[in-house]
C-alpha atoms as a PDB file:
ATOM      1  CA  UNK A   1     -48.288  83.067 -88.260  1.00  0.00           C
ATOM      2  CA  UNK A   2     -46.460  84.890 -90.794  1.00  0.00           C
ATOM      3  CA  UNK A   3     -42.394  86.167 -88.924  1.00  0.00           C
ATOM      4  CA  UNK A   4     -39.669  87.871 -90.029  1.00  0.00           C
ATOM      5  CA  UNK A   5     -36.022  86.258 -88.347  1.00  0.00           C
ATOM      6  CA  UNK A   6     -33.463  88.339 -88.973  1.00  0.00           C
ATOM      7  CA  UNK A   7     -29.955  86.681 -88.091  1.00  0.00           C
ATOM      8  CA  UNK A   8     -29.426  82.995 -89.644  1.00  0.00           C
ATOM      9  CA  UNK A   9     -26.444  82.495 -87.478  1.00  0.00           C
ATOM     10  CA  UNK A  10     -26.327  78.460 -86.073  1.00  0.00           C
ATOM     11  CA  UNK A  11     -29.364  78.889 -83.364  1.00  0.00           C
ATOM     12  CA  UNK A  12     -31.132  81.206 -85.716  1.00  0.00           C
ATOM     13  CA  UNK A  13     -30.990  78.759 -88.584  1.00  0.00           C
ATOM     14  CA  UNK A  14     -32.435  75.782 -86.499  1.00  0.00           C
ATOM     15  CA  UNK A  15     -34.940  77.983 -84.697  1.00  0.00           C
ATOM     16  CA  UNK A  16     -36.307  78.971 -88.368  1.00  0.00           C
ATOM     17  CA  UNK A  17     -36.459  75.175 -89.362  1.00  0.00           C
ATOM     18  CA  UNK A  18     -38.160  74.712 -85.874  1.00  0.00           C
ATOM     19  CA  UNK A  19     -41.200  77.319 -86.834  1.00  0.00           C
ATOM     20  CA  UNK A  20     -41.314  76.930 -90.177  1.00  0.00           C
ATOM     21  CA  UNK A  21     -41.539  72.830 -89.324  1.00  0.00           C
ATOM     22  CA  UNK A  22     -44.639  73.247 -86.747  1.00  0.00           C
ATOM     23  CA  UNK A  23     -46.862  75.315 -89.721  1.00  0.00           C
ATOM     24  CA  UNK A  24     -45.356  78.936 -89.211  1.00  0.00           C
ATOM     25  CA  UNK A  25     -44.298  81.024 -92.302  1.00  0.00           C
ATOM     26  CA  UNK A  26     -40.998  81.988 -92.065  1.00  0.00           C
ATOM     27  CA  UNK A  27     -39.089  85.071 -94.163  1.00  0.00           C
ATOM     28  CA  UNK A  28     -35.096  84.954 -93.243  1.00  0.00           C
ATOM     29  CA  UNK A  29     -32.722  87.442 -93.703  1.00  0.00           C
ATOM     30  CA  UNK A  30     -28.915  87.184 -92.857  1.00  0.00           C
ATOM     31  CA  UNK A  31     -26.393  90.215 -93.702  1.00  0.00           C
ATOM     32  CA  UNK A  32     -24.190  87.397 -95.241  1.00  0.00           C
ATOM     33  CA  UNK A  33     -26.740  86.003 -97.612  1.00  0.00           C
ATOM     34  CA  UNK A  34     -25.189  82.707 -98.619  1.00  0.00           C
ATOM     35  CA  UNK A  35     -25.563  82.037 -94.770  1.00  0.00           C
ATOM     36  CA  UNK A  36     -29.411  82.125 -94.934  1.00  0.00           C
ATOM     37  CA  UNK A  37     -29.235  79.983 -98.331  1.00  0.00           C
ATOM     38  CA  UNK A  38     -29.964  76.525 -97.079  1.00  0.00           C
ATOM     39  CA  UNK A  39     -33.266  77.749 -95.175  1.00  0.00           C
ATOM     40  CA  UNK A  40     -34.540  77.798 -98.699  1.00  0.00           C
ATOM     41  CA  UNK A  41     -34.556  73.953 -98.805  1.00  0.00           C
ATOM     42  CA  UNK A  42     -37.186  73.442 -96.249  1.00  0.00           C
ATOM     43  CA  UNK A  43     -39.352  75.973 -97.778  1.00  0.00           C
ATOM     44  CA  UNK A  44     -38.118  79.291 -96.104  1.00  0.00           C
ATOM     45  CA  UNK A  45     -38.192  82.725 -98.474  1.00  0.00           C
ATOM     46  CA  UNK A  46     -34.643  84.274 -97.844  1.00  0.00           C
ATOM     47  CA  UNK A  47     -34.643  88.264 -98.479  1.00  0.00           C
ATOM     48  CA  UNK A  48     -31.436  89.941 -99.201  1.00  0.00           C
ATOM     49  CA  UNK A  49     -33.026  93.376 -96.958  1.00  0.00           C
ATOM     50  CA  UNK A  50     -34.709  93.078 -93.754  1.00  0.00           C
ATOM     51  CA  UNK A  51     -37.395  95.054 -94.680  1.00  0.00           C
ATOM     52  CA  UNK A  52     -38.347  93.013 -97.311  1.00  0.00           C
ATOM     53  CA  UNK A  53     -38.966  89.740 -94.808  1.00  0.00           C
ATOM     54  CA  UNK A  54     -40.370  93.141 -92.088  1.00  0.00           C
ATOM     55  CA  UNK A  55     -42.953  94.163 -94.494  1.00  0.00           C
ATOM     56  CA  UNK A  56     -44.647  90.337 -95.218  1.00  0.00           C
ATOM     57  CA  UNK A  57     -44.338  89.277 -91.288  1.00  0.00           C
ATOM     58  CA  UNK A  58     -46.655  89.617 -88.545  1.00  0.00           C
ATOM     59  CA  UNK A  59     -43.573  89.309 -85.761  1.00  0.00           C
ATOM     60  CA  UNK A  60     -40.068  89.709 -86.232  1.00  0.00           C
ATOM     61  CA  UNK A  61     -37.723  87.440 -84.229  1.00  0.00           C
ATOM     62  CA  UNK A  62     -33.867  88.994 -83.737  1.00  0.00           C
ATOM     63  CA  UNK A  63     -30.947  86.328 -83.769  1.00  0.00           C
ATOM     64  CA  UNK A  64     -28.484  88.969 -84.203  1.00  0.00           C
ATOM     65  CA  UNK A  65     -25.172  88.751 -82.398  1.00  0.00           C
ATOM     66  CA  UNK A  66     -25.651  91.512 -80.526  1.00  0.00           C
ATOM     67  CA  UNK A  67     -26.805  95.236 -80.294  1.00  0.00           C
ATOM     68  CA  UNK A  68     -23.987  96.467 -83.024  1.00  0.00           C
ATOM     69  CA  UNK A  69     -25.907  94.053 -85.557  1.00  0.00           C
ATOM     70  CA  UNK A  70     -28.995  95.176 -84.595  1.00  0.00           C
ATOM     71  CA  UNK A  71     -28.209  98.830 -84.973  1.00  0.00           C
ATOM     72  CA  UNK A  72     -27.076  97.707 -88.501  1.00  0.00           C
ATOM     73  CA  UNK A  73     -29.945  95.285 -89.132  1.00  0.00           C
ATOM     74  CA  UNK A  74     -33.093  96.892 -87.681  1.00  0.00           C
ATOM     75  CA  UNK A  75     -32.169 100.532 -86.670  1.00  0.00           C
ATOM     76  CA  UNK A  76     -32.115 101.685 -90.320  1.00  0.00           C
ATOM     77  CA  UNK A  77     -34.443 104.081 -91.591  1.00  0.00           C
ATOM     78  CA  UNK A  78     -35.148 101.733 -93.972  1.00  0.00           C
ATOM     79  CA  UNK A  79     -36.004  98.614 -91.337  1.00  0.00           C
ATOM     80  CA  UNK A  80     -37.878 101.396 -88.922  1.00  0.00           C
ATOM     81  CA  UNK A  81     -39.852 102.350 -91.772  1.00  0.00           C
ATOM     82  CA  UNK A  82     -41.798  98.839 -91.802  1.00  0.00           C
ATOM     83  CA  UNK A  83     -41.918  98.098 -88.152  1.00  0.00           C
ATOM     84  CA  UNK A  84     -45.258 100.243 -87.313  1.00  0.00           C
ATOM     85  CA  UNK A  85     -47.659  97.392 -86.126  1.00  0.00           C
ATOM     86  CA  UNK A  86     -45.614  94.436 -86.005  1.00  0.00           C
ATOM     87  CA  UNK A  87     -44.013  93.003 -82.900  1.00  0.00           C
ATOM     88  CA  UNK A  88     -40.109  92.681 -82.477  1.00  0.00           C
ATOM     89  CA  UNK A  89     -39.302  89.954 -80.409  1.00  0.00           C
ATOM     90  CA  UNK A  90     -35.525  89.971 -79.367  1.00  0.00           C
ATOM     91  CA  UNK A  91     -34.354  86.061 -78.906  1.00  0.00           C
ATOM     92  CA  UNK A  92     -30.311  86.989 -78.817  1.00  0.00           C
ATOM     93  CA  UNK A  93     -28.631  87.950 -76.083  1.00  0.00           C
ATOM     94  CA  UNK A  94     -28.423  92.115 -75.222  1.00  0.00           C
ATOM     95  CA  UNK A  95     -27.714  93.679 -72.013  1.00  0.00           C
ATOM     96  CA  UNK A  96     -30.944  94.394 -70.137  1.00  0.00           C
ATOM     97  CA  UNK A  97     -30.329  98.393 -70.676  1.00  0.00           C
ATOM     98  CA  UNK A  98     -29.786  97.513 -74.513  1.00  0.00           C
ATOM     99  CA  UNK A  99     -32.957  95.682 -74.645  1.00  0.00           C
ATOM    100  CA  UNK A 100     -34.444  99.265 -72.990  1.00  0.00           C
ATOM    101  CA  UNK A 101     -32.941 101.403 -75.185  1.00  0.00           C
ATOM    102  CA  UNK A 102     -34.502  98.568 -78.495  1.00  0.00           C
ATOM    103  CA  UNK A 103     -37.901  98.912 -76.873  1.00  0.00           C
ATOM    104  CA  UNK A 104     -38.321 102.781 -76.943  1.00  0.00           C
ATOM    105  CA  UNK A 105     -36.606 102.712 -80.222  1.00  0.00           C
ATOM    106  CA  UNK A 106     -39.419  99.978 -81.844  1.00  0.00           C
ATOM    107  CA  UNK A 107     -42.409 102.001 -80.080  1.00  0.00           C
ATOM    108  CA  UNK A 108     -41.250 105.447 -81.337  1.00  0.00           C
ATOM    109  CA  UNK A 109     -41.708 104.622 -84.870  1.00  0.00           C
ATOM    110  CA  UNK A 110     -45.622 102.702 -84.074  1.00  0.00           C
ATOM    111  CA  UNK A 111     -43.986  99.081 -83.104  1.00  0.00           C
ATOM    112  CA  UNK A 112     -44.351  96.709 -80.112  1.00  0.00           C
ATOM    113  CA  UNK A 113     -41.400  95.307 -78.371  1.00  0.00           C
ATOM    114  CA  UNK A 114     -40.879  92.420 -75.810  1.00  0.00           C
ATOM    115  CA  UNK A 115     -37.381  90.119 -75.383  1.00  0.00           C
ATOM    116  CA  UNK A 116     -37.158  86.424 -75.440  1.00  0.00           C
ATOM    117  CA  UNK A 117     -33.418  85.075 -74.822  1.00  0.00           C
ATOM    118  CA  UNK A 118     -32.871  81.409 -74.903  1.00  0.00           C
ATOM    119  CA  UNK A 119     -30.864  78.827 -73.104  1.00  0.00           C
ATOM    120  CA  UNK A 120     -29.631  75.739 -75.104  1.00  0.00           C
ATOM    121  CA  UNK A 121     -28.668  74.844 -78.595  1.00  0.00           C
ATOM    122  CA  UNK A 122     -28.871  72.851 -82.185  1.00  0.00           C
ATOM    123  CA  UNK A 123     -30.308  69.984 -80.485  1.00  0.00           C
ATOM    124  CA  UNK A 124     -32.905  71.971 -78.129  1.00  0.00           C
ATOM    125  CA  UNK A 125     -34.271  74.288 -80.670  1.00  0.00           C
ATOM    126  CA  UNK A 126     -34.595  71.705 -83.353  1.00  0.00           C
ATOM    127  CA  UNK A 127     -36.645  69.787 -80.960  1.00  0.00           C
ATOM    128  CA  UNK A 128     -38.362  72.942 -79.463  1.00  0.00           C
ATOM    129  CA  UNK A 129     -37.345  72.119 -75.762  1.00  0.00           C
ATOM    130  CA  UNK A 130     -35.253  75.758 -75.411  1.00  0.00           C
ATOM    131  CA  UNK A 131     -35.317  77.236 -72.153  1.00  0.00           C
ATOM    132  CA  UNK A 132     -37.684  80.452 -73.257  1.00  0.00           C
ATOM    133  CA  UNK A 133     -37.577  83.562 -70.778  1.00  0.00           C
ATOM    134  CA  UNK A 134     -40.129  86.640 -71.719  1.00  0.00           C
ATOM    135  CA  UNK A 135     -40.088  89.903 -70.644  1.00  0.00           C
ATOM    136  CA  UNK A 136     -42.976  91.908 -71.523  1.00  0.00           C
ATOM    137  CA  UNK A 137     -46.552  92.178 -70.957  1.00  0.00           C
ATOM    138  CA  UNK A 138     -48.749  89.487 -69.797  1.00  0.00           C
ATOM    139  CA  UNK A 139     -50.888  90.528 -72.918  1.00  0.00           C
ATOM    140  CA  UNK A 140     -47.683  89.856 -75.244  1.00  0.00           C
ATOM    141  CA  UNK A 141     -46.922  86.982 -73.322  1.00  0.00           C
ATOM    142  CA  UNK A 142     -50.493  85.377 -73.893  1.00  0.00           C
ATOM    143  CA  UNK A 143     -50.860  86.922 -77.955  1.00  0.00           C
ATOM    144  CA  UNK A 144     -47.149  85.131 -78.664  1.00  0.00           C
ATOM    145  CA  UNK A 145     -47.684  81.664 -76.149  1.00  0.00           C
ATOM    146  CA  UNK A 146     -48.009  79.544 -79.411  1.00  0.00           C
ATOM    147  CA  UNK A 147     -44.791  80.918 -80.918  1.00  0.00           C
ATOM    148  CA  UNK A 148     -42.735  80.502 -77.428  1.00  0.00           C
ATOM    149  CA  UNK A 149     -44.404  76.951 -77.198  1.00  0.00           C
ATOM    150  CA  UNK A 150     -43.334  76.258 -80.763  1.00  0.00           C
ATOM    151  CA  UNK A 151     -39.808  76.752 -79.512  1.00  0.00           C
ATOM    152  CA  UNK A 152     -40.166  75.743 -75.757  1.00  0.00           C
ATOM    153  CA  UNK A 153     -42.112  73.163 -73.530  1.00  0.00           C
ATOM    154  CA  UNK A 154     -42.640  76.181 -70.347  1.00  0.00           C
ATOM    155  CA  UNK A 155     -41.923  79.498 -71.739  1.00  0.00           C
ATOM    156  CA  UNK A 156     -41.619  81.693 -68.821  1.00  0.00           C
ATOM    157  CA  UNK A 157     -42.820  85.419 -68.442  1.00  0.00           C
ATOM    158  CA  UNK A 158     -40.251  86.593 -66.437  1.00  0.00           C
ATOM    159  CA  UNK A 159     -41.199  90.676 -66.001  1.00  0.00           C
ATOM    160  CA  UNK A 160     -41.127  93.719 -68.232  1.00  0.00           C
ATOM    161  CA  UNK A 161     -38.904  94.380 -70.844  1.00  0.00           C
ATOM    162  CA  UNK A 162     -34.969  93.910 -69.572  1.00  0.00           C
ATOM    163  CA  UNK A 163     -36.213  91.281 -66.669  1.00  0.00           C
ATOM    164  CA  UNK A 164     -35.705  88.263 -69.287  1.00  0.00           C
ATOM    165  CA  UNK A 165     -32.483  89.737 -70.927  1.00  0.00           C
ATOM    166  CA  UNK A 166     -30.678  90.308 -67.293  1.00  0.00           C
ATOM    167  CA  UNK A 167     -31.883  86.774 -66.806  1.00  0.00           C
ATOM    168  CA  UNK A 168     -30.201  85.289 -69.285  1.00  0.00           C
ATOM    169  CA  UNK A 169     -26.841  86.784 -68.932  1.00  0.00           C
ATOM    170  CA  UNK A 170     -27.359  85.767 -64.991  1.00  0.00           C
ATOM    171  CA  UNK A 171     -27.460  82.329 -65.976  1.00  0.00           C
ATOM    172  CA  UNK A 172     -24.765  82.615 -69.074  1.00  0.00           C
ATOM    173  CA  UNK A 173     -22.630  83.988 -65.749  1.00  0.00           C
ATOM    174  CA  UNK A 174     -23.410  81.055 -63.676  1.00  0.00           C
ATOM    175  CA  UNK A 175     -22.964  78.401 -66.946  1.00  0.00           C
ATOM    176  CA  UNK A 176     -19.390  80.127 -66.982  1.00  0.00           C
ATOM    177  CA  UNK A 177     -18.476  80.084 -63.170  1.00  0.00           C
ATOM    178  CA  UNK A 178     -19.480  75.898 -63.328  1.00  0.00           C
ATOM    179  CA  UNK A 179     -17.519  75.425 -66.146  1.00  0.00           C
ATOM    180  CA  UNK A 180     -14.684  77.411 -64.666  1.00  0.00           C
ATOM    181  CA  UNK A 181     -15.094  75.346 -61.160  1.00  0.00           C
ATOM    182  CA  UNK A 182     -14.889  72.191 -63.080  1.00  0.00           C
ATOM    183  CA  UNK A 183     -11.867  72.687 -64.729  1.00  0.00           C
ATOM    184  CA  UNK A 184     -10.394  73.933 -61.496  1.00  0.00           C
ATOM    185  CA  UNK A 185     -11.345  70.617 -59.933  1.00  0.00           C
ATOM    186  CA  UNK A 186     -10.603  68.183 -62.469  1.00  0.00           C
ATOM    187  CA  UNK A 187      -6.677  69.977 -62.843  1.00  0.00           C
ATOM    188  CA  UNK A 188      -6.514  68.746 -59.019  1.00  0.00           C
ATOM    189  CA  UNK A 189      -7.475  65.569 -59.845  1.00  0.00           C
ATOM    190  CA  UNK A 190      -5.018  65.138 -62.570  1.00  0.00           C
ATOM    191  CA  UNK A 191      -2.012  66.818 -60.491  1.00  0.00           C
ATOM    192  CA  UNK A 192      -3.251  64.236 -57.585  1.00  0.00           C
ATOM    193  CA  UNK A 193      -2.132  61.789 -60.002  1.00  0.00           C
ATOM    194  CA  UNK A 194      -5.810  60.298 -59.721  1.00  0.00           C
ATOM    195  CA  UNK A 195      -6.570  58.196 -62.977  1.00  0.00           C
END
């Protein structure tokens, strides 16, 4: 399989050594090029334009920080140009009506669209044990299984586009509250005096 990732950032990076170690054919771009520099080492073409790595790919994975990058990334006329019969899949993490507004976006010029947010880090992604949630079709869901189960043990089809991205940010949320409610608890214990 031949993708396009767009956004090198620290989960982008080790998702692209992820694919490109399990026999996919990764292009990499990164708006700060020296970023996407290293991928080069393990055998990754980095492209200084986006739609140089659109044009070669077959899918085109987003690791952008958010929807401001991806205006500026893939909602160029010069990106939108290349998109007609390749599928965007959007791994980062957008609000579910951002994701919406990307889908109708990627269709109107001839492209597909379906989201893919992740849950965990460096360690996960290197060892493709992310926590994948898809929204989309069933038919995307089967046509991209071996990409998601490059990346994931149980990717999950989760509903139609903006299902998996209000997913994610649920669980982001509920990451946030624990964290919150342990540092709550543990200032009691230290004001307790309890060693």
């Amino acid at each position: 399989m031949t993708i396009a990732l767009l956004g090198t950032g620290l989960l982008g990076r080790a998702i692209a050594e992820r694919l490109q170690s399990v026999g996919h054919s990764i292009t990499a771009y990164n708006r700060t090029t020296s970023k996407a520099r290293p991928l080069q080492a393990c055998g990754i073409t980095v492209v200084t334009r986006p739609e140089q790595a659109i044009s070669k790919a077959d899918s085109v994975i987003l690791m952008l920080a958010d929807m401001a990058a991806i205006r500026a990334v893939l909602l160029t006329p010069a990106s939108l140009a290349t998109l007609r019969g390749k599928t965007v899949i959007q791994m980062g993490t957008i609000a579910q009506e951002e994701s919406l507004i990307l889908q109708a976006e990627i269709e109107q010029v001839g492209g597909s669209y379906c989201e893919a947010p992740v849950l965990g880090s460096l360690t996960e992604a290197k060892a493709g044990t992310l926590f994948v949630m898809v929204g989309g079709t069933e038919d995307q869901f089967a046509q991209w299984l071996p990409l998601f189960r490059a990346l994931s043990r149980e990717p999950r089809l989760v509903g139609p586009v903006g299902k998996a991205a209000a997913m994610k940010l649920a669980l982001n949320q509920l990451i946030a509250a624990e964290i919150s409610a342990f540092a709550l608890s543990l200032g009691l214990v230290q004001r307790a005096g309890i060693p």
